[in-house]
PDB file of N, CA and C in Angstrom:
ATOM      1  N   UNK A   1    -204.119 116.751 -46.106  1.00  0.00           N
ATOM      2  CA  UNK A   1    -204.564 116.158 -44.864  1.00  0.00           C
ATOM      3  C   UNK A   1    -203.660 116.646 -43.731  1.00  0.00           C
ATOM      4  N   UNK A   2    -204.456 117.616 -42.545  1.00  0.00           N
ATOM      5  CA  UNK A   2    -203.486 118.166 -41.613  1.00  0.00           C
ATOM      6  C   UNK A   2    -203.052 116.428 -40.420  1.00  0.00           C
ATOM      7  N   UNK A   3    -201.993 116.085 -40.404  1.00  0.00           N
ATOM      8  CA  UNK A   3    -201.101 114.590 -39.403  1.00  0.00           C
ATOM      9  C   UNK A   3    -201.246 115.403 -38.299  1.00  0.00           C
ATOM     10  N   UNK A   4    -200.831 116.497 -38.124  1.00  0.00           N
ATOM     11  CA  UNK A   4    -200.064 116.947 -37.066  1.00  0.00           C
ATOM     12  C   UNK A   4    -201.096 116.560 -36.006  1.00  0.00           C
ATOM     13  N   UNK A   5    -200.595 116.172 -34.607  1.00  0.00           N
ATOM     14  CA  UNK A   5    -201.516 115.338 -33.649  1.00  0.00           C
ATOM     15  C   UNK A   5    -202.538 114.952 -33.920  1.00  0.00           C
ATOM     16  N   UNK A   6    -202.631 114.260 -35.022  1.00  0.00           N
ATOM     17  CA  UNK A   6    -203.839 113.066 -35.182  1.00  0.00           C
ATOM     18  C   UNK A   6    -203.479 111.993 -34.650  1.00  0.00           C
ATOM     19  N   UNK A   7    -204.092 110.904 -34.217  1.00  0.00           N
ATOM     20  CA  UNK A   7    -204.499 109.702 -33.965  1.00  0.00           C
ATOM     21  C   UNK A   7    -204.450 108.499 -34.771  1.00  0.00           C
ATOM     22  N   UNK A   8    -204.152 107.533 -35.247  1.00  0.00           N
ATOM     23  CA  UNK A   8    -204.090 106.745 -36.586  1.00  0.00           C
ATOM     24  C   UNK A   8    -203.916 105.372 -36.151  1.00  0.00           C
ATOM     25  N   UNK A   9    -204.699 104.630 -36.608  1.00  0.00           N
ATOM     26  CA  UNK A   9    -204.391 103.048 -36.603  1.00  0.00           C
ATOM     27  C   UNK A   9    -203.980 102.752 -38.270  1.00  0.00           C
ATOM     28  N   UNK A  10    -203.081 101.969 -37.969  1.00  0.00           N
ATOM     29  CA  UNK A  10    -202.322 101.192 -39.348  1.00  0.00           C
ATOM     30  C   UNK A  10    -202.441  99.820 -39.181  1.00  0.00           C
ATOM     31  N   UNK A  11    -203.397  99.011 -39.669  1.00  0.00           N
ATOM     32  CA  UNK A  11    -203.650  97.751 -39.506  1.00  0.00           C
ATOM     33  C   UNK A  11    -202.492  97.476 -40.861  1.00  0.00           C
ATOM     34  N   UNK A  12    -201.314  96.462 -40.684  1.00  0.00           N
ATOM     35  CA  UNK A  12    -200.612  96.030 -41.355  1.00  0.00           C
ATOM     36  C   UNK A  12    -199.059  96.979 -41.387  1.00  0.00           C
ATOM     37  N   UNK A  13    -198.962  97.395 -40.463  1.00  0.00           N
ATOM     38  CA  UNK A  13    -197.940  98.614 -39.978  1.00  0.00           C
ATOM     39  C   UNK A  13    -196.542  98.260 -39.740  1.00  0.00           C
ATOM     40  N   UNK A  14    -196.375  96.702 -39.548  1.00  0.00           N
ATOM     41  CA  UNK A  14    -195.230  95.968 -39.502  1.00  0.00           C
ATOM     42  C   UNK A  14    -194.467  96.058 -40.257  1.00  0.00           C
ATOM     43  N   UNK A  15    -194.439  96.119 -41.501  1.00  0.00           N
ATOM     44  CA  UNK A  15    -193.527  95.928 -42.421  1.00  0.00           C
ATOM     45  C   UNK A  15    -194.702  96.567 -44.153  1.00  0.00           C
ATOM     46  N   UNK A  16    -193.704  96.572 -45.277  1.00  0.00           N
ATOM     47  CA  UNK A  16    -194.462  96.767 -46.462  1.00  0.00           C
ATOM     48  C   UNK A  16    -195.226  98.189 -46.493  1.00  0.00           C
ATOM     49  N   UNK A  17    -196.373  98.409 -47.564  1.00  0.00           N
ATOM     50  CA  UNK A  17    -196.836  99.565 -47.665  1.00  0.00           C
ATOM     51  C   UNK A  17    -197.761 100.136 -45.937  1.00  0.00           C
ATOM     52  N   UNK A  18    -197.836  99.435 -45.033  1.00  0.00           N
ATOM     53  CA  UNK A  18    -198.033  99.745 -43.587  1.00  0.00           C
ATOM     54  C   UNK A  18    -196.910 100.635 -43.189  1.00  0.00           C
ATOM     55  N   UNK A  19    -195.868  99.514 -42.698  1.00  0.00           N
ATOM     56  CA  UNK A  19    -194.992 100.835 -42.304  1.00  0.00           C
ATOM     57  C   UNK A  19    -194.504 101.554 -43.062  1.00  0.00           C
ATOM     58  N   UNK A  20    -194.366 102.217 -44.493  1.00  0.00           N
ATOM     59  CA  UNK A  20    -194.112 103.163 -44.858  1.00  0.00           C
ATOM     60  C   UNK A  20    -195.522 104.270 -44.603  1.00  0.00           C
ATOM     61  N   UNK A  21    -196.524 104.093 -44.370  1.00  0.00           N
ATOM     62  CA  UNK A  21    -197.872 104.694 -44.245  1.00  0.00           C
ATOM     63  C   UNK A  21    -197.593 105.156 -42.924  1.00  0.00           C
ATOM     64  N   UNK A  22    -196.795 103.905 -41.600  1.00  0.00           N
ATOM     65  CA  UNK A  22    -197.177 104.397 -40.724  1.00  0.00           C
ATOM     66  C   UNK A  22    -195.676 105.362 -40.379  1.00  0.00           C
ATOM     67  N   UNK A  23    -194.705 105.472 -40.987  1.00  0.00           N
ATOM     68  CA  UNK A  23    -193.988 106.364 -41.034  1.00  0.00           C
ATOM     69  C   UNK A  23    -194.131 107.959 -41.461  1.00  0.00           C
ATOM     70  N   UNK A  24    -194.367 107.702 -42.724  1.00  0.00           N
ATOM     71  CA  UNK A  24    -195.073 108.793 -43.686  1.00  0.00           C
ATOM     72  C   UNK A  24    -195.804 109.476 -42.110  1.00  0.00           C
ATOM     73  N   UNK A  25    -196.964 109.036 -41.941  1.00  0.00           N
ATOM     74  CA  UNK A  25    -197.626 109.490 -41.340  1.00  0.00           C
ATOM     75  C   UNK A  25    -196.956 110.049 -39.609  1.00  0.00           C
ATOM     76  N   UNK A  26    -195.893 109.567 -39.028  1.00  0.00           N
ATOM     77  CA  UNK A  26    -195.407 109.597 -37.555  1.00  0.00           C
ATOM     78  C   UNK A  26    -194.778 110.901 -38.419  1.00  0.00           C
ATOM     79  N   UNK A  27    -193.830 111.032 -39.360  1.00  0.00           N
ATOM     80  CA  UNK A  27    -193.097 112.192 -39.801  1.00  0.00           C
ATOM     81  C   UNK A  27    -194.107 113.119 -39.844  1.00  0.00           C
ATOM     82  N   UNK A  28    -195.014 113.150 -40.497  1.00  0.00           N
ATOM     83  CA  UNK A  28    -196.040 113.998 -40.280  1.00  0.00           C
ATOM     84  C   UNK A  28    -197.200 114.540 -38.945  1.00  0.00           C
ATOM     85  N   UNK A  29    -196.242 114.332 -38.298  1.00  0.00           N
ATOM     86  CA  UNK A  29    -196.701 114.901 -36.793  1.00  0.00           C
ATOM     87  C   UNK A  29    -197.729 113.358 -36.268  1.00  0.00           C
ATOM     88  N   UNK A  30    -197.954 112.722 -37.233  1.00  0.00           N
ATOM     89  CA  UNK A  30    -199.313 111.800 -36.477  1.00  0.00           C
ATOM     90  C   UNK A  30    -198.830 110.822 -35.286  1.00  0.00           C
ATOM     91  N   UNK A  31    -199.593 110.558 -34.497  1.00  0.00           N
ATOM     92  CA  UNK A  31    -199.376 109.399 -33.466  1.00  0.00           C
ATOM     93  C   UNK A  31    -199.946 108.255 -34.113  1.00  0.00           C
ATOM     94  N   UNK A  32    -199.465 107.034 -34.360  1.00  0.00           N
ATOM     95  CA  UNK A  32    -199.507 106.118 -34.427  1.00  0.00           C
ATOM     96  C   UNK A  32    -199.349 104.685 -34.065  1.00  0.00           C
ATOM     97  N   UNK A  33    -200.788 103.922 -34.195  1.00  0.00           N
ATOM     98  CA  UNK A  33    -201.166 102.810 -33.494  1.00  0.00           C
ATOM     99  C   UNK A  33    -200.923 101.474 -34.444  1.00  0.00           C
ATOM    100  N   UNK A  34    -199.795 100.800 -34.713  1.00  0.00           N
ATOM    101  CA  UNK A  34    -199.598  99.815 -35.489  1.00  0.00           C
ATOM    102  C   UNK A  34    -200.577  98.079 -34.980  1.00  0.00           C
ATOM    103  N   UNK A  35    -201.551  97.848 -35.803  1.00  0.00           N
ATOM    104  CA  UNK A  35    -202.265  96.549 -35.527  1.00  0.00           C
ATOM    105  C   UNK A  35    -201.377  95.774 -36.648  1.00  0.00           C
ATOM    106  N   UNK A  36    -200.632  94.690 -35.985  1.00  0.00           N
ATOM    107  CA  UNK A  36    -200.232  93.619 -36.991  1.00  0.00           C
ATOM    108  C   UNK A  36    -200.071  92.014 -36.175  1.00  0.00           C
ATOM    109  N   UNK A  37    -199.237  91.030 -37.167  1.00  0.00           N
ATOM    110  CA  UNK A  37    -199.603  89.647 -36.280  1.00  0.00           C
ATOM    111  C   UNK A  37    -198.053  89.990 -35.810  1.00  0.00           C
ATOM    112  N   UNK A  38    -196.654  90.719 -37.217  1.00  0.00           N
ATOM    113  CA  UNK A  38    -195.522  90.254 -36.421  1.00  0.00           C
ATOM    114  C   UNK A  38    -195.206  91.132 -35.162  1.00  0.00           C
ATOM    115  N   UNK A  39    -195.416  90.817 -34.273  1.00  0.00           N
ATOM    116  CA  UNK A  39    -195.044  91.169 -33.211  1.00  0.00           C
ATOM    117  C   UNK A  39    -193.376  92.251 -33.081  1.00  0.00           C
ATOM    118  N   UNK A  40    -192.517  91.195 -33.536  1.00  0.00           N
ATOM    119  CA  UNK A  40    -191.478  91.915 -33.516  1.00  0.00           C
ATOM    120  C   UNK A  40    -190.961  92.840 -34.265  1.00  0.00           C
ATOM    121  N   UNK A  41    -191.419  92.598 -35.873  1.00  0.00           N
ATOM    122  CA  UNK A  41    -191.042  94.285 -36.402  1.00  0.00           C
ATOM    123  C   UNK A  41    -192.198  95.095 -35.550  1.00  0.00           C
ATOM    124  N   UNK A  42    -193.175  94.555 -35.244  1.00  0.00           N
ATOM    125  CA  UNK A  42    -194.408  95.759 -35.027  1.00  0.00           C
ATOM    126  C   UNK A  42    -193.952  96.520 -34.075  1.00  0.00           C
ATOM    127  N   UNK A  43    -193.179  95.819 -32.625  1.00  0.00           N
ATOM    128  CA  UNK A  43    -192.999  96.922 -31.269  1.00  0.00           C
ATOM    129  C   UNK A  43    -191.595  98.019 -32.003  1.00  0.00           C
ATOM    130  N   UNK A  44    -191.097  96.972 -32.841  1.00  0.00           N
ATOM    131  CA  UNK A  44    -189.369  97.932 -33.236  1.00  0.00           C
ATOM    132  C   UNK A  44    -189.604  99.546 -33.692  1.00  0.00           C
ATOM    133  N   UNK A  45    -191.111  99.416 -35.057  1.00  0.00           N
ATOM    134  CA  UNK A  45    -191.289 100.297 -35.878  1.00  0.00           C
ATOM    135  C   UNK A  45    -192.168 101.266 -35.045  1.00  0.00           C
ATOM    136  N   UNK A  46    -193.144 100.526 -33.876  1.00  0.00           N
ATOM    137  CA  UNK A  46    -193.698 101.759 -32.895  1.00  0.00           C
ATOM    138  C   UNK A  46    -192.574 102.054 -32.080  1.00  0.00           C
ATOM    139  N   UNK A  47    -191.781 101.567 -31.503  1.00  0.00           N
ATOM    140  CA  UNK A  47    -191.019 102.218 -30.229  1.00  0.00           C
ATOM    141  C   UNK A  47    -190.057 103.104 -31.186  1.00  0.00           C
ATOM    142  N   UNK A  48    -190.083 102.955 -32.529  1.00  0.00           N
ATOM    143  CA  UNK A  48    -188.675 104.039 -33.305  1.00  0.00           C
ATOM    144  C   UNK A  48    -189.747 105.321 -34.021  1.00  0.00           C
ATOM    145  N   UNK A  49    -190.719 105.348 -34.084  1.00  0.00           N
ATOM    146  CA  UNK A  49    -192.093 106.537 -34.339  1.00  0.00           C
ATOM    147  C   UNK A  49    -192.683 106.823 -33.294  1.00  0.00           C
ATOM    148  N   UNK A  50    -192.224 106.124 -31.878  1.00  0.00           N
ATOM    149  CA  UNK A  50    -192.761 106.852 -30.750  1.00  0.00           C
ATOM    150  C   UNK A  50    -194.221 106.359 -30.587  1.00  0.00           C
ATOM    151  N   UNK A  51    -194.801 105.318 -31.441  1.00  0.00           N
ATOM    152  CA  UNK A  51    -196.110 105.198 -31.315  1.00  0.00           C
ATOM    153  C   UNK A  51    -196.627 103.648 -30.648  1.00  0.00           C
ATOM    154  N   UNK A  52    -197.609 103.659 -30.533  1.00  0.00           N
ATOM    155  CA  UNK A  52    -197.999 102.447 -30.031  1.00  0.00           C
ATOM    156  C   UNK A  52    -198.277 100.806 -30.756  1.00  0.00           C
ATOM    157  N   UNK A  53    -198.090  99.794 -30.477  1.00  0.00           N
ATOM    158  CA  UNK A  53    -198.305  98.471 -31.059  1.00  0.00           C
ATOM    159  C   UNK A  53    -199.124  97.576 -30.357  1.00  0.00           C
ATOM    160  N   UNK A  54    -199.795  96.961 -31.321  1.00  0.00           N
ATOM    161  CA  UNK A  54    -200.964  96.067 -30.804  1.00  0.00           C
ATOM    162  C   UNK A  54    -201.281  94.634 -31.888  1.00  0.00           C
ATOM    163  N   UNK A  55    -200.796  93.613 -31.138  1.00  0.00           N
ATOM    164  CA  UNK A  55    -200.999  92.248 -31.648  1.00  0.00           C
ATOM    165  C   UNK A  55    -202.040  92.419 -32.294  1.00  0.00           C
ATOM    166  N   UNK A  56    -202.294  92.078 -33.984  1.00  0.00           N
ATOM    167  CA  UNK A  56    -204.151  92.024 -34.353  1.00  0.00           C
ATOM    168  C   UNK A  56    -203.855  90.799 -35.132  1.00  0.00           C
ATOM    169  N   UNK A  57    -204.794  90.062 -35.099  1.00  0.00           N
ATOM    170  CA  UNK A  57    -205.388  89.323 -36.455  1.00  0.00           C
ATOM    171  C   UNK A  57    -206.347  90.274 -36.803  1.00  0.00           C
ATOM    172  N   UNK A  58    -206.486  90.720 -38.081  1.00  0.00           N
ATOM    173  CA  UNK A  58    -207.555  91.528 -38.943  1.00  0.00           C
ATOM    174  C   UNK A  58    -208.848  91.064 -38.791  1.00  0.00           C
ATOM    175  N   UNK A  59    -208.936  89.674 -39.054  1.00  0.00           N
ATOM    176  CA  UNK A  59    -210.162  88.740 -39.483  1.00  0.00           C
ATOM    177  C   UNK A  59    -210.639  88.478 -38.215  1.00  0.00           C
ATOM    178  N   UNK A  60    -210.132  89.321 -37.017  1.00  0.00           N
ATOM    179  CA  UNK A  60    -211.001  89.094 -35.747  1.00  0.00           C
ATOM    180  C   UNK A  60    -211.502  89.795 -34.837  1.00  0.00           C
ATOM    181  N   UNK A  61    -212.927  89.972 -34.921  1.00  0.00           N
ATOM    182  CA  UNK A  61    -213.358  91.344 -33.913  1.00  0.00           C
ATOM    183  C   UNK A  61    -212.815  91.087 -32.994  1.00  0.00           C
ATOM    184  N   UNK A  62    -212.449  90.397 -32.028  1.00  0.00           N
ATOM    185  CA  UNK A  62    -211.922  90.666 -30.431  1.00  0.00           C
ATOM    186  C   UNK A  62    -210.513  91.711 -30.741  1.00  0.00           C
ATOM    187  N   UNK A  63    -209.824  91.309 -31.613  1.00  0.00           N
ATOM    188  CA  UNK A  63    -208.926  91.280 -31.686  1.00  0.00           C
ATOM    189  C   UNK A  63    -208.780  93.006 -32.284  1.00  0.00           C
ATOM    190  N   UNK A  64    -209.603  93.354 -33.060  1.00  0.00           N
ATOM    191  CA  UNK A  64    -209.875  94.740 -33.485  1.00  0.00           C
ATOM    192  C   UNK A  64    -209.632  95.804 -32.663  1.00  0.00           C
ATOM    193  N   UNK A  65    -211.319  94.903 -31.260  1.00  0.00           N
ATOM    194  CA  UNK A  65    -211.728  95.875 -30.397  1.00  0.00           C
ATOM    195  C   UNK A  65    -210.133  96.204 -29.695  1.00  0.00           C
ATOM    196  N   UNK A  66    -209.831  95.389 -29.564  1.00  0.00           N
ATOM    197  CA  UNK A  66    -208.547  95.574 -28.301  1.00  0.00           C
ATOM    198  C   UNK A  66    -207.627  96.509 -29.080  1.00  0.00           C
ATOM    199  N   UNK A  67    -207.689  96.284 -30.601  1.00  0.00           N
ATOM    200  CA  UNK A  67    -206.934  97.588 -30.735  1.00  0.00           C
ATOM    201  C   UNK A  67    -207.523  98.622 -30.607  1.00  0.00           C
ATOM    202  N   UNK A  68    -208.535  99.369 -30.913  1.00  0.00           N
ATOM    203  CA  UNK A  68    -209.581 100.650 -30.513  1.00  0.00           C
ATOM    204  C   UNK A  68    -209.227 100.954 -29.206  1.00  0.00           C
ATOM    205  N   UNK A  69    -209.421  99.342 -27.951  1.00  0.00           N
ATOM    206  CA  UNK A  69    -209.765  99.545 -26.474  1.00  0.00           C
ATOM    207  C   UNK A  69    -207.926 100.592 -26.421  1.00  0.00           C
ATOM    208  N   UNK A  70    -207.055  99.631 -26.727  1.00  0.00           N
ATOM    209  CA  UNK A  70    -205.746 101.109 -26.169  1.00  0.00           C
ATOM    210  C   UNK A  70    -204.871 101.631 -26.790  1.00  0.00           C
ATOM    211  N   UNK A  71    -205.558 101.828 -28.495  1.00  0.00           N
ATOM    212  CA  UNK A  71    -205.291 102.973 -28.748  1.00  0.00           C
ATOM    213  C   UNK A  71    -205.595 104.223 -27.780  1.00  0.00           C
ATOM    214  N   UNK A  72    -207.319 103.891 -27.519  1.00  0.00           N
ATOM    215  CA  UNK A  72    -207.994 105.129 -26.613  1.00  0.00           C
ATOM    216  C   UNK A  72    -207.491 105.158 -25.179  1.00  0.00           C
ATOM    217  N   UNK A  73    -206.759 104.130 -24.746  1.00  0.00           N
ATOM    218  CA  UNK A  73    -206.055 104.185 -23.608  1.00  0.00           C
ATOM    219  C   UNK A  73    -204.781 104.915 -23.686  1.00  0.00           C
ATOM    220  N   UNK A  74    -204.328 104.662 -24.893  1.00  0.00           N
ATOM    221  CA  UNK A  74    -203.147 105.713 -24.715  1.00  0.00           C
ATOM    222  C   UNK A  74    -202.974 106.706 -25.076  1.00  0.00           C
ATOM    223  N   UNK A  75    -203.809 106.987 -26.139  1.00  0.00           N
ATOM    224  CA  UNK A  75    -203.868 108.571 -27.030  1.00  0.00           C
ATOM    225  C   UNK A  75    -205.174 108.999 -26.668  1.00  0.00           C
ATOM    226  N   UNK A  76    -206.361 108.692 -26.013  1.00  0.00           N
ATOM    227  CA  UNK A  76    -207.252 109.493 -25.674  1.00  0.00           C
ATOM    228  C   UNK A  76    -208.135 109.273 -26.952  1.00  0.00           C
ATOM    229  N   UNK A  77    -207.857 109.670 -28.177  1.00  0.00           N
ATOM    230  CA  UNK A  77    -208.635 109.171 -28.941  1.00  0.00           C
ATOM    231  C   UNK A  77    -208.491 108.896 -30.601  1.00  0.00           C
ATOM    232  N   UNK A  78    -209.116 108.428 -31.598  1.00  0.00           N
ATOM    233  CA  UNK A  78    -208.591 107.907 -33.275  1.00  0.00           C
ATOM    234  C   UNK A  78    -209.038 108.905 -34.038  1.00  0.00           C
ATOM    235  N   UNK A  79    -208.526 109.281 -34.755  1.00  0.00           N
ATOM    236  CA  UNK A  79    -208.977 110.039 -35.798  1.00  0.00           C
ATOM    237  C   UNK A  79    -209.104 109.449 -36.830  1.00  0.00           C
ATOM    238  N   UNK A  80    -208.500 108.444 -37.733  1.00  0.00           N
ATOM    239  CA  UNK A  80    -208.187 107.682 -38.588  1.00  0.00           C
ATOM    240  C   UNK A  80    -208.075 106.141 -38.640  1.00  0.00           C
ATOM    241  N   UNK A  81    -208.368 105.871 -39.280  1.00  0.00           N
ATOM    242  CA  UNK A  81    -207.798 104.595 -39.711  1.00  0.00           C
ATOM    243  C   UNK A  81    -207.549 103.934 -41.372  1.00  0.00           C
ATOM    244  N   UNK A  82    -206.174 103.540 -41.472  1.00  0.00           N
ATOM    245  CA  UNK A  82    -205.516 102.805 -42.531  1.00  0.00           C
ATOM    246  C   UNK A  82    -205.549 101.709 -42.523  1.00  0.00           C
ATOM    247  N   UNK A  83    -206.331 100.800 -43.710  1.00  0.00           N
ATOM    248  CA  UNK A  83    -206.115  99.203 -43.824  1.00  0.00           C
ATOM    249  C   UNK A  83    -205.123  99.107 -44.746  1.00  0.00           C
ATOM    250  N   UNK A  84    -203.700  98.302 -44.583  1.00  0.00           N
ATOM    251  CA  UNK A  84    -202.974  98.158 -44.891  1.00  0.00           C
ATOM    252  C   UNK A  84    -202.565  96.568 -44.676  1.00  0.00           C
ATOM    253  N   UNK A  85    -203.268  95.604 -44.027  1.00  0.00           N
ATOM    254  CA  UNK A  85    -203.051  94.159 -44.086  1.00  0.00           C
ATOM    255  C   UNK A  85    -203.710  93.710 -44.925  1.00  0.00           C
ATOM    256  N   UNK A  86    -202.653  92.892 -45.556  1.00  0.00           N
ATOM    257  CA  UNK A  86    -203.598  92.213 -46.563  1.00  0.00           C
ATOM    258  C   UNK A  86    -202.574  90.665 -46.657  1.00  0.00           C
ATOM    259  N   UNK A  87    -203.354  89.500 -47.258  1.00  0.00           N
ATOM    260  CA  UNK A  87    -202.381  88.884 -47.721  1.00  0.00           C
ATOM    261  C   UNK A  87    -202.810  88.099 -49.016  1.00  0.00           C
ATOM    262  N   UNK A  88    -202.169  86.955 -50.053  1.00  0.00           N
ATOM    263  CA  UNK A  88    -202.356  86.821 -51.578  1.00  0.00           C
ATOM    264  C   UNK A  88    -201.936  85.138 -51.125  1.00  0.00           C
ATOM    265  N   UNK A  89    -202.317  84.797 -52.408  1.00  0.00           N
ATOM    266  CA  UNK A  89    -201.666  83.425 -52.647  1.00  0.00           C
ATOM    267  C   UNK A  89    -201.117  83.639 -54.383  1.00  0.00           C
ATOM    268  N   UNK A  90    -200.366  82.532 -54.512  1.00  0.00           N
ATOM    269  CA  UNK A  90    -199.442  82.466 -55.744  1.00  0.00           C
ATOM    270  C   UNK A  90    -200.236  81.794 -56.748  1.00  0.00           C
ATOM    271  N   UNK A  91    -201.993  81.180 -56.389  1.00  0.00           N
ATOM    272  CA  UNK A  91    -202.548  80.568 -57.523  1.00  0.00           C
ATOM    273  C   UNK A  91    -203.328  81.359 -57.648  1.00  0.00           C
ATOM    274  N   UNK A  92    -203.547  81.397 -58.943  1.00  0.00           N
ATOM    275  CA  UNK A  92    -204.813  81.989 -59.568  1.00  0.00           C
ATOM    276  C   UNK A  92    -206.413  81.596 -58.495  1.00  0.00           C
ATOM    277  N   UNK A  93    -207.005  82.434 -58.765  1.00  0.00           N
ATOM    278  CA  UNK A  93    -209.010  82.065 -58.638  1.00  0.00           C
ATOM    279  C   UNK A  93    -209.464  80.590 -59.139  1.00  0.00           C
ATOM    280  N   UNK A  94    -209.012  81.277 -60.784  1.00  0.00           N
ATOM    281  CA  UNK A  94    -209.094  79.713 -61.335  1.00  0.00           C
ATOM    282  C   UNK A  94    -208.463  79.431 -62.116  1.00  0.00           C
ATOM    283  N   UNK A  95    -207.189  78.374 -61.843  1.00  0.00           N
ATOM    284  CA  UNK A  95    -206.388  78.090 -63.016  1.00  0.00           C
ATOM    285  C   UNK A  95    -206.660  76.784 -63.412  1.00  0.00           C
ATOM    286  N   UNK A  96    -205.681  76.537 -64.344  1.00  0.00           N
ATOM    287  CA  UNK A  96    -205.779  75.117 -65.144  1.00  0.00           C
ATOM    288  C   UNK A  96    -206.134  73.941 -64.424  1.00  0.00           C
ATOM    289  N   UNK A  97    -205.983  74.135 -63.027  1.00  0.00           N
ATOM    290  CA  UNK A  97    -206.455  72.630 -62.540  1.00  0.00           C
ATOM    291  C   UNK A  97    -207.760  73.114 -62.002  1.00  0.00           C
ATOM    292  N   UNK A  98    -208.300  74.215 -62.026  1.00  0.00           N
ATOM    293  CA  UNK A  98    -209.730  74.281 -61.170  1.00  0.00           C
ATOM    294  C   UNK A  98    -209.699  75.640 -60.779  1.00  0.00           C
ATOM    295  N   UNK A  99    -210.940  75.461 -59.555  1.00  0.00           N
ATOM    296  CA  UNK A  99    -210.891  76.999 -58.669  1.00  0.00           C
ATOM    297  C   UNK A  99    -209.475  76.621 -57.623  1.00  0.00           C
ATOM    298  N   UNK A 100    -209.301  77.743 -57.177  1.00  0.00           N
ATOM    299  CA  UNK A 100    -208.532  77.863 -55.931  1.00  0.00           C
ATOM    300  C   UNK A 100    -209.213  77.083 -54.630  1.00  0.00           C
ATOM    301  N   UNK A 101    -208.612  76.279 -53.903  1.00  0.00           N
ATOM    302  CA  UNK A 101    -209.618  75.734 -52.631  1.00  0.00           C
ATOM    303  C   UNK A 101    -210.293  76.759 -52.012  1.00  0.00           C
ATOM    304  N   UNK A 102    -211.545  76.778 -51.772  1.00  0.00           N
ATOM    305  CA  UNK A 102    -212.227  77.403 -50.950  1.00  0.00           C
ATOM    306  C   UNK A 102    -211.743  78.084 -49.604  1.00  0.00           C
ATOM    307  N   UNK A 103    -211.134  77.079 -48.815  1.00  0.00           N
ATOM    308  CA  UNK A 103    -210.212  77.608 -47.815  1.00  0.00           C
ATOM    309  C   UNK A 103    -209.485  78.783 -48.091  1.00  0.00           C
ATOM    310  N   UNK A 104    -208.834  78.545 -48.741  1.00  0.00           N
ATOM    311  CA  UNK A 104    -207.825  79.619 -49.233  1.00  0.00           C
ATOM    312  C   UNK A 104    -208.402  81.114 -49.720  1.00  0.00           C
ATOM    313  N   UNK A 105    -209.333  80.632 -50.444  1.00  0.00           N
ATOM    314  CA  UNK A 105    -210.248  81.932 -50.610  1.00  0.00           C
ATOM    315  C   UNK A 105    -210.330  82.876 -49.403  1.00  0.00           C
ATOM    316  N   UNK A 106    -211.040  82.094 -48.466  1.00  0.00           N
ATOM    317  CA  UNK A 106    -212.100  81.844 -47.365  1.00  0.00           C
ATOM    318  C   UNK A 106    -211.065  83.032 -46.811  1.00  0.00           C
ATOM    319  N   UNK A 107    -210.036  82.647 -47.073  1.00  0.00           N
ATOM    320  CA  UNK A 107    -208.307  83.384 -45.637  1.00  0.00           C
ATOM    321  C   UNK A 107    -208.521  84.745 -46.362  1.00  0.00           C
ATOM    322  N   UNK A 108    -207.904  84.731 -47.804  1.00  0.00           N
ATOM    323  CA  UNK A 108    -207.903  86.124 -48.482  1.00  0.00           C
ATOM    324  C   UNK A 108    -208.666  86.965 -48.161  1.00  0.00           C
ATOM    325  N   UNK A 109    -210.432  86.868 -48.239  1.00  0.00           N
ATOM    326  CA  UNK A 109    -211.448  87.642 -47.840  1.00  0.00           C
ATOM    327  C   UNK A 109    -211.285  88.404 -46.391  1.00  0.00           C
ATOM    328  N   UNK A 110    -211.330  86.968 -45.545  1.00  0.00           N
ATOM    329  CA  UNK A 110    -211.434  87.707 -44.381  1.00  0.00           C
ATOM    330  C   UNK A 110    -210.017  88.486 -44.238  1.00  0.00           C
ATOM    331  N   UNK A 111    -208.916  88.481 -44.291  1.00  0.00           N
ATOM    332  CA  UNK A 111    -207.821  89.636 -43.646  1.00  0.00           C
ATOM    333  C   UNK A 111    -208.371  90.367 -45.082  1.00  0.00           C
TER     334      UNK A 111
END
């Protein structure tokens, strides 16, 4: 895969297999657009790859678009995109006392 001036969103870019993706990838010539919730690793790991950061909740189109809206404001345009947010819980689907609450499900799916 040629990086060199590509474009890239890393949804989950903050920390974990994100920012090593979105590193990997800045070493490799790419510009990179980190979407995550923590704010503060997120601006540290774009302003030290030179790339851009953008507040996301995953599970929310507004929140998407606005990353698309300046990525393309600042790089002109995406070539890529990496899903790399994710998050888990510590109970099973279905363990010994039942299913998992629905809620909880409900969170996993959507990010």
């Amino acid at each position: 895969m040629q990086l060199n001036d590509s474009v890239i969103i890393i949804t989950g870019g903050a920390s974990g297999l994100g920012e090593a993706t979105a590193r990997r990838f800045a070493n490799g010539g790419a510009r990179v657009c980190i979407a995550d919730l923590n704010e503060t690793a997120g601006v540290a790991v774009a302003e030290e790859l030179g790339g851009l950061f953008v507040r996301c909740n995953v599970a929310s189109a507004d929140d998407a678009q606005q990353v698309v809206d300046q990525c393309l404001e600042r790089f002109g345009r995406i070539d890529g995109l990496v899903n790399c947010a994710g998050i888990g819980t510590p109970a099973k689907a279905v363990g010994r006392d039942g299913p998992l609450a629905l809620e909880a499900f409900e969170k996993i799916i959507a990010v």
